[in-house]
C-alpha atoms as a PDB file:
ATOM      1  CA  UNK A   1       0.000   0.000   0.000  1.00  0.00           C
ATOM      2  CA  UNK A   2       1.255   3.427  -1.111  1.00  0.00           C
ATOM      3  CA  UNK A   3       1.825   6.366   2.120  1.00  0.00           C
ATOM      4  CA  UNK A   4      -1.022   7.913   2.234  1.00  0.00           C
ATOM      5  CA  UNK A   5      -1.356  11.666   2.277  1.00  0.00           C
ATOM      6  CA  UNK A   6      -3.980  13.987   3.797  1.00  0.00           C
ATOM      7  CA  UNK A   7      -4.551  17.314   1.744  1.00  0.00           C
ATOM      8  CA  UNK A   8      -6.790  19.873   3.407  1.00  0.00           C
ATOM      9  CA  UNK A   9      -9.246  21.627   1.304  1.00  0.00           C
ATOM     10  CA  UNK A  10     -10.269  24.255   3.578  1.00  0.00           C
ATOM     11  CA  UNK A  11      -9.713  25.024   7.061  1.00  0.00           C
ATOM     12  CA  UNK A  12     -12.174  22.799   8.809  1.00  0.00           C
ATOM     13  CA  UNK A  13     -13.820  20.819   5.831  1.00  0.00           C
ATOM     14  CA  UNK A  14     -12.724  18.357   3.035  1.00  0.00           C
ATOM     15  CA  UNK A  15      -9.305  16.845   2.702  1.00  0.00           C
ATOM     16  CA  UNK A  16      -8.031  14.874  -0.130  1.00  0.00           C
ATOM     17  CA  UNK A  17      -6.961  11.727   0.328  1.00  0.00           C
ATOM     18  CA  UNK A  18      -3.761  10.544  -1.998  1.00  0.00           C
ATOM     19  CA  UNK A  19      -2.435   7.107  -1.814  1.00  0.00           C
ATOM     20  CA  UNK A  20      -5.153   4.372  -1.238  1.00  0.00           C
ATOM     21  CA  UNK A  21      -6.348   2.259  -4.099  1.00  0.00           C
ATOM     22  CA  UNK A  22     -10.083   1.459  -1.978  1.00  0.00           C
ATOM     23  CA  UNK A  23     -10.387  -1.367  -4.690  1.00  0.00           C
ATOM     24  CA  UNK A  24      -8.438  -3.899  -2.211  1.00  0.00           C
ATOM     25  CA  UNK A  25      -8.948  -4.207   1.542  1.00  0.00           C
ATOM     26  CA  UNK A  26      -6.977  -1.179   3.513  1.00  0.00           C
ATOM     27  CA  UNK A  27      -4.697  -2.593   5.873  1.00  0.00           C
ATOM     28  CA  UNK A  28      -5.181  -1.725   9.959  1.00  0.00           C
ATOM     29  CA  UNK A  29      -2.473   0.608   9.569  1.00  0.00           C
ATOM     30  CA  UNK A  30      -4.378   2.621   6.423  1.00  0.00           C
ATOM     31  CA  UNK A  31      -7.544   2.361   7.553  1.00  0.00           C
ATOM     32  CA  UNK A  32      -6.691   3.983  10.740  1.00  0.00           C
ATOM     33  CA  UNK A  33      -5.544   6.745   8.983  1.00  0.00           C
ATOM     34  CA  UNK A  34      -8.714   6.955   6.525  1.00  0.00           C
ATOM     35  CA  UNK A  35     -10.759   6.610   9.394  1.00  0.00           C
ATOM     36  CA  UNK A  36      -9.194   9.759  11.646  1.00  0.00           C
ATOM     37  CA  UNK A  37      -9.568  12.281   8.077  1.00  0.00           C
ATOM     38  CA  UNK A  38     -12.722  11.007   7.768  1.00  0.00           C
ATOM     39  CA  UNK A  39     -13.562  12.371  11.632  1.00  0.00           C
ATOM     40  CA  UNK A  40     -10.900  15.404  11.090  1.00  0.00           C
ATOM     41  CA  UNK A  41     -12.622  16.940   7.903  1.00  0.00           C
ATOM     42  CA  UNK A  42     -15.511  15.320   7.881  1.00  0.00           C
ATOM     43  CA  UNK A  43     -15.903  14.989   4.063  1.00  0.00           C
ATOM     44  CA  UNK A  44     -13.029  13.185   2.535  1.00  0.00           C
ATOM     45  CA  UNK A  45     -11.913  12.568  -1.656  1.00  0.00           C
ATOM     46  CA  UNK A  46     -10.274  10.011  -3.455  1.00  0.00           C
ATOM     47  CA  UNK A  47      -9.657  10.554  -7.034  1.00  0.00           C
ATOM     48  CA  UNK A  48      -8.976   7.744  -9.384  1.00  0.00           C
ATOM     49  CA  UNK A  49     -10.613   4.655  -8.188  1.00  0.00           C
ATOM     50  CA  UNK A  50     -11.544   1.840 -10.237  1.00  0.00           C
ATOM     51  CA  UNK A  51     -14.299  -0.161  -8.024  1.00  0.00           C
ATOM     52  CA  UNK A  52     -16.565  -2.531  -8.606  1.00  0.00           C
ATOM     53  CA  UNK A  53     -20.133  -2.569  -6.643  1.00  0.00           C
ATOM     54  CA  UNK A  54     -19.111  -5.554  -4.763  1.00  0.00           C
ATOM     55  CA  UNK A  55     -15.736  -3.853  -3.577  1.00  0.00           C
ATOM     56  CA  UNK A  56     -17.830  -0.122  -2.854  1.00  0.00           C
ATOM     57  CA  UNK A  57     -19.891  -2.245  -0.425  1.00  0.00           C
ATOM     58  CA  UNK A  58     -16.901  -3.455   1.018  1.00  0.00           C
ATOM     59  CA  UNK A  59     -15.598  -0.406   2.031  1.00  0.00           C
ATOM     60  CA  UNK A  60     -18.323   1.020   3.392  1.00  0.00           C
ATOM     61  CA  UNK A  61     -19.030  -2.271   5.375  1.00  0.00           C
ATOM     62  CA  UNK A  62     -15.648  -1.987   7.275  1.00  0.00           C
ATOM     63  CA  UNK A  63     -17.167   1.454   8.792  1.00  0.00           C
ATOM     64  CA  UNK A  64     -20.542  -0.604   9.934  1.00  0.00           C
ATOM     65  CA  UNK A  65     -24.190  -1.916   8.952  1.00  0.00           C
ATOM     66  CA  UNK A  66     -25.376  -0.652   5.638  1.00  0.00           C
ATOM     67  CA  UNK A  67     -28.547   1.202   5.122  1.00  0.00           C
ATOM     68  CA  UNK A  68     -30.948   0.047   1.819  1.00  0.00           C
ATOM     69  CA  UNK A  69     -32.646   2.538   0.252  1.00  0.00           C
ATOM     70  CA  UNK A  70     -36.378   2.218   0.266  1.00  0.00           C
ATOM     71  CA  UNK A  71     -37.237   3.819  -3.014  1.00  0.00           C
ATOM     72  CA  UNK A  72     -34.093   4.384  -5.015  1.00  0.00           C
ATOM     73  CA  UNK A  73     -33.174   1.607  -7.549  1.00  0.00           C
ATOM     74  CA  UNK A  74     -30.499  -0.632  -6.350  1.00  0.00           C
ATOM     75  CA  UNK A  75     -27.180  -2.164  -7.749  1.00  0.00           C
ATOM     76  CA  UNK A  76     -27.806  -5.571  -9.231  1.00  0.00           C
ATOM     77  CA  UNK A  77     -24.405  -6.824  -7.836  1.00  0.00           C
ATOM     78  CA  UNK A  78     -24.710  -5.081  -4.618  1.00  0.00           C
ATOM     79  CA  UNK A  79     -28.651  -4.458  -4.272  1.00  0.00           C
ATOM     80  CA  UNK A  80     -27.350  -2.495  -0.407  1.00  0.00           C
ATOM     81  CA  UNK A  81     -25.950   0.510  -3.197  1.00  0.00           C
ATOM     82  CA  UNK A  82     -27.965   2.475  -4.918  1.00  0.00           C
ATOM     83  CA  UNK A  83     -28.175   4.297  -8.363  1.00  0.00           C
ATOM     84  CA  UNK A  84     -28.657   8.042  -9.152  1.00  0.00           C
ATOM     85  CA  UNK A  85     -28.994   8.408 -12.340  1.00  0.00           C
ATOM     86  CA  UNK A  86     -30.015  11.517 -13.499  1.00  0.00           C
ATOM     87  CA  UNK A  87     -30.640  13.103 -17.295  1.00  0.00           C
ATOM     88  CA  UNK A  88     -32.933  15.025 -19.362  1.00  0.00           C
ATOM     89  CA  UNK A  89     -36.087  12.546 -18.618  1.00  0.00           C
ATOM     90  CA  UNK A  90     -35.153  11.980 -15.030  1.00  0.00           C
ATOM     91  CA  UNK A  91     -33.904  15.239 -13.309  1.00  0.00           C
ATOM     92  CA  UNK A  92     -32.502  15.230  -9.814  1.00  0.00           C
ATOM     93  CA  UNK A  93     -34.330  16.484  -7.034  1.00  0.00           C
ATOM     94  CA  UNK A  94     -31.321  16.501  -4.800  1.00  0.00           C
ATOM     95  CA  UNK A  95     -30.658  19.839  -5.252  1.00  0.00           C
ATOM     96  CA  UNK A  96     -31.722  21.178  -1.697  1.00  0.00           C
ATOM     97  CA  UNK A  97     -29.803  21.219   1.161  1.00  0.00           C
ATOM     98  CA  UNK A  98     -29.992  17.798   3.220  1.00  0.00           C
ATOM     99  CA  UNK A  99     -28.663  15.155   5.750  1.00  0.00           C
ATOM    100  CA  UNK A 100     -29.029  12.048   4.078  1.00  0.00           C
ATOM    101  CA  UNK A 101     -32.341   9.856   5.520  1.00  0.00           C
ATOM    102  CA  UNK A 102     -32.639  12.095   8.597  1.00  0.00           C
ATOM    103  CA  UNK A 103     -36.429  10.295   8.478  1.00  0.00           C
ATOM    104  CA  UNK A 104     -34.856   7.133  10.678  1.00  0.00           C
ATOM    105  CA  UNK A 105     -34.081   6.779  14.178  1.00  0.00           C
ATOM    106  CA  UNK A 106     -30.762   6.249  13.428  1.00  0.00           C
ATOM    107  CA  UNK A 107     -29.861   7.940  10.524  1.00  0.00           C
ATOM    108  CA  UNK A 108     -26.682   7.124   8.662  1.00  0.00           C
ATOM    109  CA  UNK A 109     -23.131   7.447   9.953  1.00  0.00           C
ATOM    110  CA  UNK A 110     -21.595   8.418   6.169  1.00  0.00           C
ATOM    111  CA  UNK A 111     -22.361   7.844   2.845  1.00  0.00           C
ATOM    112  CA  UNK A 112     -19.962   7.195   0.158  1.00  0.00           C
ATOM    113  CA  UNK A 113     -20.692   8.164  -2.965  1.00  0.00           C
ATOM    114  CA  UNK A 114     -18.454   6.835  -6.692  1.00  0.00           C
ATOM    115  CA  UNK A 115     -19.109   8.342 -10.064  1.00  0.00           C
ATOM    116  CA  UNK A 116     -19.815   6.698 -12.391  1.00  0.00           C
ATOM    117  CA  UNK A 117     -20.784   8.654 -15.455  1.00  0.00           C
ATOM    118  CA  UNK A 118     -20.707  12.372 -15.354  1.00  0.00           C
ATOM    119  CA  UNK A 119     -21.510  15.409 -17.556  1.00  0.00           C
ATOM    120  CA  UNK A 120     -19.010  17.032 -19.605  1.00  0.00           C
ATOM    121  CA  UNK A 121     -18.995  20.012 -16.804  1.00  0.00           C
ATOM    122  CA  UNK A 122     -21.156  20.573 -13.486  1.00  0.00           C
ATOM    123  CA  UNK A 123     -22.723  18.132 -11.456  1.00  0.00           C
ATOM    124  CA  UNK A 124     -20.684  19.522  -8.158  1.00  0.00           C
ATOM    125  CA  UNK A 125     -21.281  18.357  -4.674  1.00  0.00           C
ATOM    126  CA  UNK A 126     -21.186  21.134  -2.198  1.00  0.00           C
ATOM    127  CA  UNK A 127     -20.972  20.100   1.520  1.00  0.00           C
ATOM    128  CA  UNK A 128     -21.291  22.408   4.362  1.00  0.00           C
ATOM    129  CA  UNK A 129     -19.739  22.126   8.268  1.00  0.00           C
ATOM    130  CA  UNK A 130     -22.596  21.896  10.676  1.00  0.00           C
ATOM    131  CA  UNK A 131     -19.938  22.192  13.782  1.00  0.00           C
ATOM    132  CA  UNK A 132     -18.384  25.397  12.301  1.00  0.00           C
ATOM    133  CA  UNK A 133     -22.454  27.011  11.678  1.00  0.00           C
ATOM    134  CA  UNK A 134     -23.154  26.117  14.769  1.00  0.00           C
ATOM    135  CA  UNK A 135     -20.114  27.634  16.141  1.00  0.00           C
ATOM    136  CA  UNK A 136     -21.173  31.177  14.755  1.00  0.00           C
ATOM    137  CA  UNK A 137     -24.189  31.346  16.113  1.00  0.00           C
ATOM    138  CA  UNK A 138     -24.089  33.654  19.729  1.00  0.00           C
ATOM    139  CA  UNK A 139     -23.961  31.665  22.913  1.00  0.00           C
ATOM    140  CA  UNK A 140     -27.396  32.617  23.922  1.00  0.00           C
ATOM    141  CA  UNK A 141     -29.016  31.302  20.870  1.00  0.00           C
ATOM    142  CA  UNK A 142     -26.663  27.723  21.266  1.00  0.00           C
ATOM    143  CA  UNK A 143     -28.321  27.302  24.546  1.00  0.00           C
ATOM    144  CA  UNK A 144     -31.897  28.037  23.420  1.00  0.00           C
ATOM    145  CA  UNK A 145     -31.347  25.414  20.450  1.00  0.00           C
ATOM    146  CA  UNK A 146     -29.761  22.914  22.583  1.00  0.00           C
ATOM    147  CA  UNK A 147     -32.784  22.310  24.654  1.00  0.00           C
ATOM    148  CA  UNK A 148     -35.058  21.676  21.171  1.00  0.00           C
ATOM    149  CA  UNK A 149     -35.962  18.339  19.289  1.00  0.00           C
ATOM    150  CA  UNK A 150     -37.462  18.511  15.596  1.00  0.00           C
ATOM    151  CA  UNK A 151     -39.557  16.633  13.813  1.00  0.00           C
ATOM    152  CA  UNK A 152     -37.963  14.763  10.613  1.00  0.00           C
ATOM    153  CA  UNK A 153     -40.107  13.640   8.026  1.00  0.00           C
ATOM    154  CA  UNK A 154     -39.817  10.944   5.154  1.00  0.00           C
ATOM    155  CA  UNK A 155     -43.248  12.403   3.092  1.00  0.00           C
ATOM    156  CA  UNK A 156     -41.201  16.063   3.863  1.00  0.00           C
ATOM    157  CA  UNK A 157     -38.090  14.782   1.764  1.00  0.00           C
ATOM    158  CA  UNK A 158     -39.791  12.282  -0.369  1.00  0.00           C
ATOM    159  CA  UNK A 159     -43.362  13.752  -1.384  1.00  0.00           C
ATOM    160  CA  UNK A 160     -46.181  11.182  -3.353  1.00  0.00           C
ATOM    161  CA  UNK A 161     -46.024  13.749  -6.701  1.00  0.00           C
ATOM    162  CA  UNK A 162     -42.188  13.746  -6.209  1.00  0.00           C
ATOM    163  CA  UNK A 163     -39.892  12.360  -8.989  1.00  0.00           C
ATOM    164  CA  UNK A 164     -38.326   9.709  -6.496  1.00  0.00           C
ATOM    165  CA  UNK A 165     -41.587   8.989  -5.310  1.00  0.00           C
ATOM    166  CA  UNK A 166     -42.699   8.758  -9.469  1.00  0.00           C
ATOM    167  CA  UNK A 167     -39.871   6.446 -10.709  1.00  0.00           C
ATOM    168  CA  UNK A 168     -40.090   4.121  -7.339  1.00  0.00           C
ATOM    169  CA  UNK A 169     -44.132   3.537  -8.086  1.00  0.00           C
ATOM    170  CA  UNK A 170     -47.017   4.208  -6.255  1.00  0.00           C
ATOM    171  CA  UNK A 171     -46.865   1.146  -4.063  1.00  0.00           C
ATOM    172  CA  UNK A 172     -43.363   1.106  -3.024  1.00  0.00           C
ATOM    173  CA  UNK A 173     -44.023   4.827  -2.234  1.00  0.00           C
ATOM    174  CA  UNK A 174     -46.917   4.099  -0.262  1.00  0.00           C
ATOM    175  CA  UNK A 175     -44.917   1.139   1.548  1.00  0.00           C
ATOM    176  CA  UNK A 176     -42.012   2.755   2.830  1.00  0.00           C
ATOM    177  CA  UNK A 177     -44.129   6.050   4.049  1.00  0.00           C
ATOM    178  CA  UNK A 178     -45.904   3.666   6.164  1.00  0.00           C
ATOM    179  CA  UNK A 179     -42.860   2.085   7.291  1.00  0.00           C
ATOM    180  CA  UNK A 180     -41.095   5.432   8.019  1.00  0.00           C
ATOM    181  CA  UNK A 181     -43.615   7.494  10.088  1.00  0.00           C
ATOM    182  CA  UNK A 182     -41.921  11.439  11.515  1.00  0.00           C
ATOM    183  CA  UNK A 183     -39.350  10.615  14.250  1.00  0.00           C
ATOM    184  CA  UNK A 184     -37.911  13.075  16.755  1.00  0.00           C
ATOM    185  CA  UNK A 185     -33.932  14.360  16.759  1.00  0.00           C
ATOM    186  CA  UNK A 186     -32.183  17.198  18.906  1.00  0.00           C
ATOM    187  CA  UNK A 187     -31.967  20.167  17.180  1.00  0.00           C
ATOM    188  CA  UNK A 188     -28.142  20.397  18.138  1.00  0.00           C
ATOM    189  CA  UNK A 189     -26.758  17.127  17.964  1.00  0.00           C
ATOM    190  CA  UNK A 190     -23.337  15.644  19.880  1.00  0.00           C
ATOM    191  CA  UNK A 191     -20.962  13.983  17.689  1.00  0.00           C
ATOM    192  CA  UNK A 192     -20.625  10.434  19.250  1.00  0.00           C
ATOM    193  CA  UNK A 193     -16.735   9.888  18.502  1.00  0.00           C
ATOM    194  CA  UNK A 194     -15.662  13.166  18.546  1.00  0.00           C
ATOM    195  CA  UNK A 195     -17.848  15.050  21.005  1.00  0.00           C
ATOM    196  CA  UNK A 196     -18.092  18.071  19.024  1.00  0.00           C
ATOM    197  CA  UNK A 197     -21.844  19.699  18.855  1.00  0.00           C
ATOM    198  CA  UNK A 198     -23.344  20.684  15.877  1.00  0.00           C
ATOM    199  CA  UNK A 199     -26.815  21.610  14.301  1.00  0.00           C
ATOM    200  CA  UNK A 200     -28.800  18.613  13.039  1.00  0.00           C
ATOM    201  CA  UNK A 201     -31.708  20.162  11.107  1.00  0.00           C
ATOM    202  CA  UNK A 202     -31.778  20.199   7.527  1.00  0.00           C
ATOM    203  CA  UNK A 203     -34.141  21.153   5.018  1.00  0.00           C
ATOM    204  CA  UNK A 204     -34.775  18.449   3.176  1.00  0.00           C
ATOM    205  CA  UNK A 205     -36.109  16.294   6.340  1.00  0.00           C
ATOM    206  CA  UNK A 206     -36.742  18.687   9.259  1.00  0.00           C
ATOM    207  CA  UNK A 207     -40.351  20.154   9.039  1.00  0.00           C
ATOM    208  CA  UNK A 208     -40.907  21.216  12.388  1.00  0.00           C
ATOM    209  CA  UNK A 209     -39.256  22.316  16.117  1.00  0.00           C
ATOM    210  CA  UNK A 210     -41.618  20.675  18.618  1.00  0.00           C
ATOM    211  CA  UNK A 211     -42.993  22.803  21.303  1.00  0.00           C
ATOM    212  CA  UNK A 212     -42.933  26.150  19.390  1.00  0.00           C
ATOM    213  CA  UNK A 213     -45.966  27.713  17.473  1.00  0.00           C
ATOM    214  CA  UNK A 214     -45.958  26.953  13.866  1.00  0.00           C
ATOM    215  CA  UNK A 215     -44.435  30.451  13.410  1.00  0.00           C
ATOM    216  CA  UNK A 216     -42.485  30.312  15.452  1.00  0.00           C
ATOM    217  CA  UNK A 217     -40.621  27.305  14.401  1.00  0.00           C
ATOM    218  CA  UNK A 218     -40.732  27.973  10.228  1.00  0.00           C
ATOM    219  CA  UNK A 219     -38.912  31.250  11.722  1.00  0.00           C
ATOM    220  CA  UNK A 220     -36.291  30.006  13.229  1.00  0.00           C
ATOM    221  CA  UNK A 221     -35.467  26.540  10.782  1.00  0.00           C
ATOM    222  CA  UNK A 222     -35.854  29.209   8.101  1.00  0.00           C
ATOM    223  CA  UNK A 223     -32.650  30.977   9.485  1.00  0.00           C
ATOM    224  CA  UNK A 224     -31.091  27.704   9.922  1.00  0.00           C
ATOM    225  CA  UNK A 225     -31.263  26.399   6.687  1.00  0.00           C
ATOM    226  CA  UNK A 226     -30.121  29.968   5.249  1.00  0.00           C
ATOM    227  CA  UNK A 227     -26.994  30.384   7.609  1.00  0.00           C
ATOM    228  CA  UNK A 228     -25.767  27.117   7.045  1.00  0.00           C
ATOM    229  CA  UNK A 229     -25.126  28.031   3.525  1.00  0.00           C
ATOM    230  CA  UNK A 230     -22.698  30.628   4.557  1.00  0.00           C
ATOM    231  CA  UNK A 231     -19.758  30.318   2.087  1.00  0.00           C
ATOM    232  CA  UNK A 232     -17.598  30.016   5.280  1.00  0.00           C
ATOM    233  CA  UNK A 233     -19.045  26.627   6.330  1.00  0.00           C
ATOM    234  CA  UNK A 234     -18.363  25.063   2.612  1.00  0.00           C
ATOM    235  CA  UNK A 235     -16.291  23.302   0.415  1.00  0.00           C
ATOM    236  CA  UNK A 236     -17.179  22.683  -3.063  1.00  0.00           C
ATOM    237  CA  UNK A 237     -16.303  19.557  -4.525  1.00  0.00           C
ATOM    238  CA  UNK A 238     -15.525  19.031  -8.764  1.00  0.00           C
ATOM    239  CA  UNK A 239     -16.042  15.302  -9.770  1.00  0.00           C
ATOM    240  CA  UNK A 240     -13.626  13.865 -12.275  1.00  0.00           C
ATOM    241  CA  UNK A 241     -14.263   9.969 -13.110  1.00  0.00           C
ATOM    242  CA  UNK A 242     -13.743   7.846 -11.298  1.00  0.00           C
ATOM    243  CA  UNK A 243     -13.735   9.954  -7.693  1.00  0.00           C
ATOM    244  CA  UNK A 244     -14.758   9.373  -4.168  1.00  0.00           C
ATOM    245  CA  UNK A 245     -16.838  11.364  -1.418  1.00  0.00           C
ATOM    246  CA  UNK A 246     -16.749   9.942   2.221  1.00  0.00           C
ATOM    247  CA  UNK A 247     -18.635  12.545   4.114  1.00  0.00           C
ATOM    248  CA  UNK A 248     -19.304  12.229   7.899  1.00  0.00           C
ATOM    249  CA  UNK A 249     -23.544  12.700   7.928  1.00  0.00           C
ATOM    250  CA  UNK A 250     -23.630  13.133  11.342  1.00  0.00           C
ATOM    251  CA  UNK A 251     -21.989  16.765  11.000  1.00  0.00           C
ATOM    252  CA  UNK A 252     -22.126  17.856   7.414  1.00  0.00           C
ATOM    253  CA  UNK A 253     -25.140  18.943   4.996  1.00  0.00           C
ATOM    254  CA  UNK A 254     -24.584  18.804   1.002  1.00  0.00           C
ATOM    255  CA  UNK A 255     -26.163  20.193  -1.899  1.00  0.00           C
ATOM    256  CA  UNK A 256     -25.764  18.007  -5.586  1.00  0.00           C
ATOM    257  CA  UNK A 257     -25.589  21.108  -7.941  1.00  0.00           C
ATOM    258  CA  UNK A 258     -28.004  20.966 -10.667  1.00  0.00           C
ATOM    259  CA  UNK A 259     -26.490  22.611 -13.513  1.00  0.00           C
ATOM    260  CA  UNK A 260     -25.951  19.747 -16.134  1.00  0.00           C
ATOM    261  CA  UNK A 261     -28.995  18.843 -18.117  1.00  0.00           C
ATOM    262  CA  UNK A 262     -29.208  17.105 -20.442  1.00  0.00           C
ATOM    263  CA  UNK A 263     -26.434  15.737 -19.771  1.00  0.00           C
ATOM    264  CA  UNK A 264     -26.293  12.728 -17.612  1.00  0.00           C
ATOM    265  CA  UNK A 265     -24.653  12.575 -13.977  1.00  0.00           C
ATOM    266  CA  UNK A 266     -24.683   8.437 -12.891  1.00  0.00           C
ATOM    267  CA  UNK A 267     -23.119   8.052  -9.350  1.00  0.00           C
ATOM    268  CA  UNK A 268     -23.151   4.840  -7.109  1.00  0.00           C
ATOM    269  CA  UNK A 269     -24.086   5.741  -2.792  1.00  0.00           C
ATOM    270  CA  UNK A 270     -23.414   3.071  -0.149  1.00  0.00           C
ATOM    271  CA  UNK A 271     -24.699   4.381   3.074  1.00  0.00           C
ATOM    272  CA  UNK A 272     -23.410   3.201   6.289  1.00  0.00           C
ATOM    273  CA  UNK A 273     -25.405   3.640   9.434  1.00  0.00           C
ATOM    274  CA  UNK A 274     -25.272   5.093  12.833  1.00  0.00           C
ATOM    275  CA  UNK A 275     -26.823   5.548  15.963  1.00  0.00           C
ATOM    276  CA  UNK A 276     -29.980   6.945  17.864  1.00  0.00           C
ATOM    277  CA  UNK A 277     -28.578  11.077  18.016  1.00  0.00           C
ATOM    278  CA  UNK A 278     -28.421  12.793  21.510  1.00  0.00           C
ATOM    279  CA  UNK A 279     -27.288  16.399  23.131  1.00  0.00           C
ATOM    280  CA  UNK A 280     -24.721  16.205  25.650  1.00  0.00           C
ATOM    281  CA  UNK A 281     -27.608  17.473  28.054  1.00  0.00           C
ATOM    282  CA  UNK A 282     -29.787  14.912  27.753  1.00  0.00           C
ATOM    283  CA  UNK A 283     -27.692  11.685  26.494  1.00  0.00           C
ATOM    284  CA  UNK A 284     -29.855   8.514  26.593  1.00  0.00           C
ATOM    285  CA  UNK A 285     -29.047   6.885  30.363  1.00  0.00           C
ATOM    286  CA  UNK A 286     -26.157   4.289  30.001  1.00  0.00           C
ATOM    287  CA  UNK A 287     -24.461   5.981  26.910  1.00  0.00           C
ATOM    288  CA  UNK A 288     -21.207   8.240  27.980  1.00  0.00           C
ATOM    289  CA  UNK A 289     -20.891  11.217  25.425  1.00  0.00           C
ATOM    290  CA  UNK A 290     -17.824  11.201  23.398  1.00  0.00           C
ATOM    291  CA  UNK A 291     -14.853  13.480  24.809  1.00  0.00           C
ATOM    292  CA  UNK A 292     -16.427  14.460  28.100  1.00  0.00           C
END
């Protein structure tokens, strides 16, 4: 195995990973190191990769259980991948700002995403730092938050008239909305491994703070979901073939730029994930929060 090398992209988000062919197993040594960028910049890049579905599963299985999708089409090799594949008759409706499937209990850990085919230019990924927007925010207004849960939806991110919703069918629409009914998450959430808090609302799930007035709550998520596209909090990511994106979905939002139709964008997700989210003030009993 090559030395690998860790190549910050900004000052607190995205690094560049040189050195690791992810096509064969990473040895302890190598995967230790993947592992602690992956934590550090919470959105990590490989360029160059030449995987099979089989091996992209792989990976992602050394970092824990894998999530299936319930309404995106799945791999044939490796049905716990999925396909977006997006073109002139079937546009993306990724572009809003999201956690991926903040609609579970215990929404995913990462998500690693390969390209597979992509336009002749656009199609960017642009993640943004939920530690660092939560960070700006005063003190008084981190306390206020910290006390809050939030509603996140599955028929908020996933509408019946959506396209998703449209290319799964109407029954395996209807199916998984029963199966996912709106669960509850902190507002501000504590990282688990490295104890940093950050917001944990996004717009693509999150439809309401509970306890507040209906105004009261589209007031303040509004404001959310506008300051956490501050260009400070981002890092904008151009594909080439063949490329990588391990992002940490327990602390980062992203945005899939739509800018490329006709063309076609094809990209390949694995999604690995995590556990039950908590606030430092109000950890489930039994569970010690990371870096107390």
């Amino acid at each position: 195995m090559s030395r690998i090398e860790i190549k910050p992209l900004t000052p607190t988000l995205g690094a560049l990973v040189e050195g690791a062919d992810l096509s064969r197993p990473l040895d302890d040594e190598a995967f230790a190191q993947v592992k602690a960028a992956f934590l550090k910049h919470k959105v990590i890049f490989f360029e160059d990769q030449h995987l099979t579905p089989v091996q992209h599963r792989d990976f992602a299985a050394r970092f824990g259980a894998l999530h299936t999708h319930p309404l995106y089409p799945g791999v044939p090799e490796a049905p716990e991948l999925f396909i977006l594949d997006n073109h002139a008759d079937n546009p993306t409706d990724n572009d809003s700002w999201h956690t991926d499937v903040t609609f579970i209990e215990t929404p995913p850990m990462a998500s690693i995403l390969y390209a597979k085919h992509l336009p002749p230019v656009g199609g960017d990924t642009i993640w943004s730092d939920m530690k660092a927007a939560y960070d700006a925010l005063s003190p008084a207004f981190r306390e206020f938050l910290s006390g809050l849960d939030a509603v996140h939806d599955f028929a908020r991110g996933f509408p019946q008239r959506g396209i998703v919703a449209k290319g799964a069918g109407e029954d395996k629409h209807a199916k998984a909305l029963a199966e996912h009914p709106p669960v509850l998450h902190p507002v501000v959430r504590t990282h688990p491994e490295t104890g940093e808090d950050a917001l944990f609302v996004n717009f693509g799930f999150t439809e309401r703070i509970k306890g507040l007035r209906r105004k009261e709550s589209d007031a303040i998520l509004n404001m959310l979901f506008e300051h956490v596209t501050k260009p400070e909090f981002l890092v904008r990511w151009r594909w080439t073939p063949n490329a990588v994106a391990f992002w940490d979905n327990r602390i980062t939002q992203h945005y899939a730029v739509n800018d490329y139709l006709p063309h076609r964008r094809i990209m390949n997700r694995a999604t690995v994930l995590g556990d039950r989210p908590y606030h430092r003030s109000r950890k489930p009993a039994g569970l010690q929060a990371a870096a107390e």
